[in-house]
Protein backbone atom coordinates (compact mmCIF):
# COMPACT_ATOMS: atom_id res chain seq x y z
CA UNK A 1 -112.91 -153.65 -50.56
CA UNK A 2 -112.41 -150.77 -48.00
CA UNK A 3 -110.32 -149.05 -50.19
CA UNK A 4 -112.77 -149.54 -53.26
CA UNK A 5 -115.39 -147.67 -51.32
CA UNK A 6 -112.53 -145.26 -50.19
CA UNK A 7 -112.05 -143.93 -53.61
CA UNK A 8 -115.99 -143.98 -54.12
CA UNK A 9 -116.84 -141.71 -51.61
CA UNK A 10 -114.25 -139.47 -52.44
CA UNK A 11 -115.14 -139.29 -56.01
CA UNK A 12 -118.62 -137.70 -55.01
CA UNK A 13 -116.89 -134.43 -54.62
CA UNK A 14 -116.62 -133.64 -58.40
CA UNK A 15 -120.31 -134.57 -58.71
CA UNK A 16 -121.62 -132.91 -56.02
CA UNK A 17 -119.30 -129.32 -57.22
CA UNK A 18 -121.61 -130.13 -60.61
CA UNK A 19 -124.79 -130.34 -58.65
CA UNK A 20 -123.55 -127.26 -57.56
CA UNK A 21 -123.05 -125.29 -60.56
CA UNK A 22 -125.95 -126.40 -62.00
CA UNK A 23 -128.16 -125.50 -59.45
CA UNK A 24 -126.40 -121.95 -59.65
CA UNK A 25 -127.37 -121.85 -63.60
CA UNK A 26 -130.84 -123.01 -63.24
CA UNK A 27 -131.44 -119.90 -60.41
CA UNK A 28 -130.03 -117.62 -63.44
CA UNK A 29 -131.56 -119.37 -65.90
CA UNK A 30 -134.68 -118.70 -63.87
CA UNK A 31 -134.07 -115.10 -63.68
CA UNK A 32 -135.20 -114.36 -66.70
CA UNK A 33 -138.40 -115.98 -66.66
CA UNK A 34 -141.16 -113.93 -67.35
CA UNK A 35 -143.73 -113.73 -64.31
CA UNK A 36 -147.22 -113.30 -64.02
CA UNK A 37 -149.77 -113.16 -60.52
CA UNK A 38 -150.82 -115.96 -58.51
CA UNK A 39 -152.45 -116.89 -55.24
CA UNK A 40 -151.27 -118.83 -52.26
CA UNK A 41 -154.43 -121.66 -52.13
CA UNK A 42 -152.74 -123.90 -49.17
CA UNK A 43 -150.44 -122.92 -46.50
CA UNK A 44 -149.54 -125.71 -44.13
CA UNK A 45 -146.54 -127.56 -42.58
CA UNK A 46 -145.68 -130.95 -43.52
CA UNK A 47 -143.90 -133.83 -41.02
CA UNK A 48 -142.20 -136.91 -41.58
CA UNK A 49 -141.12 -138.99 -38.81
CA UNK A 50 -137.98 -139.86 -38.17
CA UNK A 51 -136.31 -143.06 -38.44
CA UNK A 52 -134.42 -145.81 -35.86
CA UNK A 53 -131.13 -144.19 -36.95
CA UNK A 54 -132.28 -140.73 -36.53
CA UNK A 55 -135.70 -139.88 -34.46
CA UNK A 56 -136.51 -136.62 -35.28
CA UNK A 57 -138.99 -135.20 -37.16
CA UNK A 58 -138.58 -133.41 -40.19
CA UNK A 59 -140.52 -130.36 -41.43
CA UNK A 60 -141.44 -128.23 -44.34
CA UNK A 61 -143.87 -125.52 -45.78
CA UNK A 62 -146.33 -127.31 -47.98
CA UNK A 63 -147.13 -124.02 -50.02
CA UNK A 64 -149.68 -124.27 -53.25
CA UNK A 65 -150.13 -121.90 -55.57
CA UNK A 66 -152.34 -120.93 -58.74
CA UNK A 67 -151.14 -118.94 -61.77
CA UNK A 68 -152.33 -118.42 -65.22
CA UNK A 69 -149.33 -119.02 -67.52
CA UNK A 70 -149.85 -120.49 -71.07
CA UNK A 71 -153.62 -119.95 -71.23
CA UNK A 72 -154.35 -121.63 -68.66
CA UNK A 73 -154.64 -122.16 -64.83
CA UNK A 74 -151.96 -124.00 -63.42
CA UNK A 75 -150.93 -124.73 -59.84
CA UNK A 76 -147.81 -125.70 -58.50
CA UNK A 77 -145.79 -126.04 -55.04
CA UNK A 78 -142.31 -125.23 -55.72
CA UNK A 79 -141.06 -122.15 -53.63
CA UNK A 80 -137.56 -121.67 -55.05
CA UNK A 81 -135.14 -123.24 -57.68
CA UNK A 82 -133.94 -126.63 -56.77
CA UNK A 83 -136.62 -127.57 -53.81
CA UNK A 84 -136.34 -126.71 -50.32
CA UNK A 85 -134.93 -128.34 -47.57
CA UNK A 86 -136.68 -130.55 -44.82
CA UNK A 87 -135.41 -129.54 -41.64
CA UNK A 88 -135.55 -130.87 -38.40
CA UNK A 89 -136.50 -127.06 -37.72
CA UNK A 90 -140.05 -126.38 -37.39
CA UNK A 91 -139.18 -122.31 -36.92
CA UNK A 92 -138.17 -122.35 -40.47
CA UNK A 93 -141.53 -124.06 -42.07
CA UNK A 94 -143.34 -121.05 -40.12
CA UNK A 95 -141.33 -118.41 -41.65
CA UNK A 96 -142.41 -119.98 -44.77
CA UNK A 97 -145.41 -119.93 -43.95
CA UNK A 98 -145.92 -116.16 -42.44
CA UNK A 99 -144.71 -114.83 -45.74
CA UNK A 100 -147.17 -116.99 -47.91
CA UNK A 101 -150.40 -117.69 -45.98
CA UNK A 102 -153.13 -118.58 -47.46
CA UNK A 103 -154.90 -116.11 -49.67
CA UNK A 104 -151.85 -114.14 -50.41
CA UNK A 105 -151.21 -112.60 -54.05
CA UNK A 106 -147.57 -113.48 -55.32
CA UNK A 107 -145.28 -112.57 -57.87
CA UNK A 108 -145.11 -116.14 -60.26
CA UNK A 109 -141.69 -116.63 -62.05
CA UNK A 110 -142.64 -119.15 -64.96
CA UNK A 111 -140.58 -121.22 -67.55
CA UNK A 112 -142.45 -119.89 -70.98
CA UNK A 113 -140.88 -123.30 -72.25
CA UNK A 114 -142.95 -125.25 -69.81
CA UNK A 115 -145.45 -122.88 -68.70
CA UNK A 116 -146.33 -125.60 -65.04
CA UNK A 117 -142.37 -125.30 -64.12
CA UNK A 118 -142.55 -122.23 -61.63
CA UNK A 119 -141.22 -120.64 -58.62
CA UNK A 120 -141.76 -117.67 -56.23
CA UNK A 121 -138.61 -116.90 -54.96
CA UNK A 122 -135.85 -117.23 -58.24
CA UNK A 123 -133.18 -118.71 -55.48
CA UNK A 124 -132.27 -122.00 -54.27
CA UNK A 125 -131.06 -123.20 -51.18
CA UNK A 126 -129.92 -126.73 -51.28
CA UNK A 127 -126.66 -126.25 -53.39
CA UNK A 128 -125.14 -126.16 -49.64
CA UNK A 129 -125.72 -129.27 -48.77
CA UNK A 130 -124.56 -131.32 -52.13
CA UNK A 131 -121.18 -129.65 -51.01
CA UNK A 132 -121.06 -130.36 -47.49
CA UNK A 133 -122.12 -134.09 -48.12
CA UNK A 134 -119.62 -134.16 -50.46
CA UNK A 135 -117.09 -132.97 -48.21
CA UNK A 136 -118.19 -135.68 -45.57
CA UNK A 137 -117.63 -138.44 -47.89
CA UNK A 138 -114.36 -137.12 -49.10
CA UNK A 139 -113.23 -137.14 -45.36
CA UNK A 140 -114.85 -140.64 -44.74
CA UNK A 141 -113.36 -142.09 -47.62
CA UNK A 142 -109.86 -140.26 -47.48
CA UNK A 143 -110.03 -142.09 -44.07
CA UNK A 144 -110.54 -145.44 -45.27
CA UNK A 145 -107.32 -145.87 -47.52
């Protein structure tokens, strides 16, 4: 049974080098959106609370923004392609939030396909950690045959 798992975890690696890849097309993909002006309408810094396992608390920027894509007013809260991380850092949900405060007018890259899939910033930052999880397992399970 150990070994079973074994060769599970290390067969995440190939899945997670997808997640990867895809990520990295969806950011290009993205690229060529066409954009349009919005405004920040919430600026704050979400928590959860850690667990037994792990007790700290995890942050990120709760941004909200409006746009008019599609004939219509839309709103959405996704910063950049792929979601953004919750970090155990609170100094990195303020930088979020000192570049988009409340009341701010932004740059809105849209999907013309699906006019409410947006972003402001056409990057993504969690490819990263699909790899290094990845490489964990790979270790872990290498370990266990």
């Amino acid at each position: 049974m150990e070994q079973l798992l074994g060769y599970a975890m290390m067969f995440t690696v190939p899945w997670a080098l997808w997640r990867r890849w895809s990520l990295r097309q969806d950011v290009k993909t993205a690229d060529s959106w066409p954009c349009t002006d919005g405004e920040i309408i919430s600026s704050t810094i979400g928590t959860s609370s850690g667990s037994y396992d792990n007790p700290n608390t995890l942050y990120q920027a709760k941004i909200t923004y409006q746009y008019e894509a599609g004939g219509r007013l839309r709103e959405n809260n996704k910063i950049c392609v792929g979601g953004q991380l919750q970090l155990s850092l609170k100094s990195k949900a303020n930088e979020y939030l000192s570049r988009y405060p409340k009341g701010k007018k932004v740059i809105v890259h849209y999907n013309p396909r699906k006019p409410e899939d947006s972003v402001l910033e056409v990057r993504e930052e969690t490819s990263w950690v699909y790899v290094l999880g990845a490489a964990v397992l790979f270790i872990v399970g290498y370990n266990l045959i």
